[in-house]
C-alpha atoms as a PDB file:
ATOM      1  CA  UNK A   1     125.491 103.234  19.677  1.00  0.00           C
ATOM      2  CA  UNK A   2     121.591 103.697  18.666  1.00  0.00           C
ATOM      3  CA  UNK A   3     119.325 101.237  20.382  1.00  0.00           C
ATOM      4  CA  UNK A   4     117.772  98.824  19.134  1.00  0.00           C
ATOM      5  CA  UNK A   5     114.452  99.192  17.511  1.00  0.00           C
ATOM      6  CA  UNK A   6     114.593 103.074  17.816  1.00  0.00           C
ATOM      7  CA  UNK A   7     113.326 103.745  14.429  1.00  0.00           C
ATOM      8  CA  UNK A   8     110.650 100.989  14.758  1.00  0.00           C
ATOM      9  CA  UNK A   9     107.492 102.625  15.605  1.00  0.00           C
ATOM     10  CA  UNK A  10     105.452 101.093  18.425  1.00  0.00           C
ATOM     11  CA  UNK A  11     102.249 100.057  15.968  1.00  0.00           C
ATOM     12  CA  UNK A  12     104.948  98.466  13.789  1.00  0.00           C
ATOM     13  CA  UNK A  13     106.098  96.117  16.722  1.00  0.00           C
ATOM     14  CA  UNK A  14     102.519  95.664  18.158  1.00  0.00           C
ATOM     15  CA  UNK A  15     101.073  94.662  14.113  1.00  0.00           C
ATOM     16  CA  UNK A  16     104.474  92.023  14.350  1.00  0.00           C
ATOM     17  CA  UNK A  17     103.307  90.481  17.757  1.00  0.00           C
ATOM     18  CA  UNK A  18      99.445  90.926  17.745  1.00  0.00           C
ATOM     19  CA  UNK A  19      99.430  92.656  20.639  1.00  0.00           C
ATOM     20  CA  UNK A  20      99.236  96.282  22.431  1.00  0.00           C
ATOM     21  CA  UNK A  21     102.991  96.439  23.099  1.00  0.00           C
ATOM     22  CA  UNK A  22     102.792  98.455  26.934  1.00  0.00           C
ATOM     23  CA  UNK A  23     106.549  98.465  27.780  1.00  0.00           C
ATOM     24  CA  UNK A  24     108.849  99.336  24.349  1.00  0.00           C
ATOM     25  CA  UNK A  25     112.613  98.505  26.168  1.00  0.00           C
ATOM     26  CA  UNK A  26     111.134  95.338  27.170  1.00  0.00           C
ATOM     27  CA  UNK A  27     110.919  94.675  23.943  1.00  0.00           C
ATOM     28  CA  UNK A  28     114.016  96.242  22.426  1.00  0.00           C
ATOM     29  CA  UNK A  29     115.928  94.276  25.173  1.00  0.00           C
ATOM     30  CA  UNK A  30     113.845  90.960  24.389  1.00  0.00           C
ATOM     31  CA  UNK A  31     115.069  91.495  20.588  1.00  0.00           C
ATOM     32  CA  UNK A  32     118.622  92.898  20.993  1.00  0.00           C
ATOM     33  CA  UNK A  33     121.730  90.400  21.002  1.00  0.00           C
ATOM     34  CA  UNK A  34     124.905  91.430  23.352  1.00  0.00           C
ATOM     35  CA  UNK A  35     127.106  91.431  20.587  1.00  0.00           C
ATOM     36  CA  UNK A  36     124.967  94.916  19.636  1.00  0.00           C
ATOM     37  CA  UNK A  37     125.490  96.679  22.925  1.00  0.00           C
ATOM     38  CA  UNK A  38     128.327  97.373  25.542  1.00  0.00           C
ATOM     39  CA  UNK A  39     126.201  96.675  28.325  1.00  0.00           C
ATOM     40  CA  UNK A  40     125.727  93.231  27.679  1.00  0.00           C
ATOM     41  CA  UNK A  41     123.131  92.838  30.813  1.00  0.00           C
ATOM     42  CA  UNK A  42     121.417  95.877  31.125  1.00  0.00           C
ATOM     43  CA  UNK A  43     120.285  96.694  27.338  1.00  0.00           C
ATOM     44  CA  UNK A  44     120.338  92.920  25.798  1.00  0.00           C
ATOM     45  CA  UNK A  45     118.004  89.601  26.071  1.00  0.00           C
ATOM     46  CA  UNK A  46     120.871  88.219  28.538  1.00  0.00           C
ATOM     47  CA  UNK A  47     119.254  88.305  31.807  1.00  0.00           C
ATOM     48  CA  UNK A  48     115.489  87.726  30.107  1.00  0.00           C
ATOM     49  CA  UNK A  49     117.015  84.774  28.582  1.00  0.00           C
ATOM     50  CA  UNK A  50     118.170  83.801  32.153  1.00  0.00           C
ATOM     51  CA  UNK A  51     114.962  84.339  34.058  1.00  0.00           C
ATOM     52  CA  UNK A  52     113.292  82.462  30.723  1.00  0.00           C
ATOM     53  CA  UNK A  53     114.998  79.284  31.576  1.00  0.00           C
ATOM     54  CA  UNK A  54     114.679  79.396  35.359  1.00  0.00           C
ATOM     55  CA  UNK A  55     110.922  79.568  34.553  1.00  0.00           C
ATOM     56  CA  UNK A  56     110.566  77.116  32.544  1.00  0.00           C
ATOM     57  CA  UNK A  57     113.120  74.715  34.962  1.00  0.00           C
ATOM     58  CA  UNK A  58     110.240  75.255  37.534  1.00  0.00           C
ATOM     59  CA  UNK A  59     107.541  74.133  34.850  1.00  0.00           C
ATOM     60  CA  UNK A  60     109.475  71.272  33.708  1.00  0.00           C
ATOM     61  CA  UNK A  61     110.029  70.080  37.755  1.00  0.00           C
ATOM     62  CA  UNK A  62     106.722  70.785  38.011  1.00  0.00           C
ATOM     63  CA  UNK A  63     105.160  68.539  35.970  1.00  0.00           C
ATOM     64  CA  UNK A  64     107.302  65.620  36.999  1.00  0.00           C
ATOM     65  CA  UNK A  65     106.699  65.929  40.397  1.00  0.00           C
ATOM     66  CA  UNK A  66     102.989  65.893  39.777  1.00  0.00           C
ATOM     67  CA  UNK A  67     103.613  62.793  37.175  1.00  0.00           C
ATOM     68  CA  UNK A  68     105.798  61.188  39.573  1.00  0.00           C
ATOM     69  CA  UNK A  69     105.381  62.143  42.952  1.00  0.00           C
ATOM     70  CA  UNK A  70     105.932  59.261  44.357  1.00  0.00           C
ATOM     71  CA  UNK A  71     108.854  58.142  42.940  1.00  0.00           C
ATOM     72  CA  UNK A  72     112.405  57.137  44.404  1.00  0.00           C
ATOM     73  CA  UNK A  73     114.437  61.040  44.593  1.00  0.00           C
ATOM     74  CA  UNK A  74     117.116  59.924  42.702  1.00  0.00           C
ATOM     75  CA  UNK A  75     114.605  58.941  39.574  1.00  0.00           C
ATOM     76  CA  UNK A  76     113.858  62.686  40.359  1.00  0.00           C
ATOM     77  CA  UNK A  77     117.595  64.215  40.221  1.00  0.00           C
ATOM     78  CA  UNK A  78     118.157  61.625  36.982  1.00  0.00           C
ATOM     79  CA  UNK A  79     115.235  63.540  35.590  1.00  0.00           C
ATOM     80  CA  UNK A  80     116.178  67.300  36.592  1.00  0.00           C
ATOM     81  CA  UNK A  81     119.541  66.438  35.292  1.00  0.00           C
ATOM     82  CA  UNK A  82     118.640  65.490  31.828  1.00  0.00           C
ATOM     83  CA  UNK A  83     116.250  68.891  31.751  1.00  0.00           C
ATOM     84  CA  UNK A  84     118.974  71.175  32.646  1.00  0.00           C
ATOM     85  CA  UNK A  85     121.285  69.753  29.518  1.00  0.00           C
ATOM     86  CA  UNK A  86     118.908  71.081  27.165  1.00  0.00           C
END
């Protein structure tokens, strides 16, 4: 199967984004659904989709803790728990 993006030129991709575009795969996995490739985890957005929401877990704890640091633990696992149902 032809990857993804492989007849995109890199100034095409970098004019789309507004940026200088560095790393090319990163971007053709970023873009490419596993329903496009056999390896679903190596060549798709799979595992940046995973490490996406772990990061943004972290942000989201983050800020409560700082809002509500003080606050009973199990106001904190009532609020961690509706986050991760998103």
């Amino acid at each position: 199967m032809k990857a993804p993006l492989a007849d995109m030129p890199r100034w095409r991709v970098e004019a789309l984004v507004g940026t200088h575009v560095c790393d090319m795969g990163l971007y053709r996995r970023a873009l490419t659904s596993p329903t496009a490739v056999d390896d679903v985890v190596g060549c798709s957005y799979e595992r940046l989709e995973y490490v996406g929401d772990a990061v943004l877990g972290l942000i989201i704890r983050e800020y409560i803790y700082s809002k509500w640091g003080m606050a009973h633990p199990g106001c904190f696992l009532a609020c961690f728990t509706a986050e991760s149902s998103f």
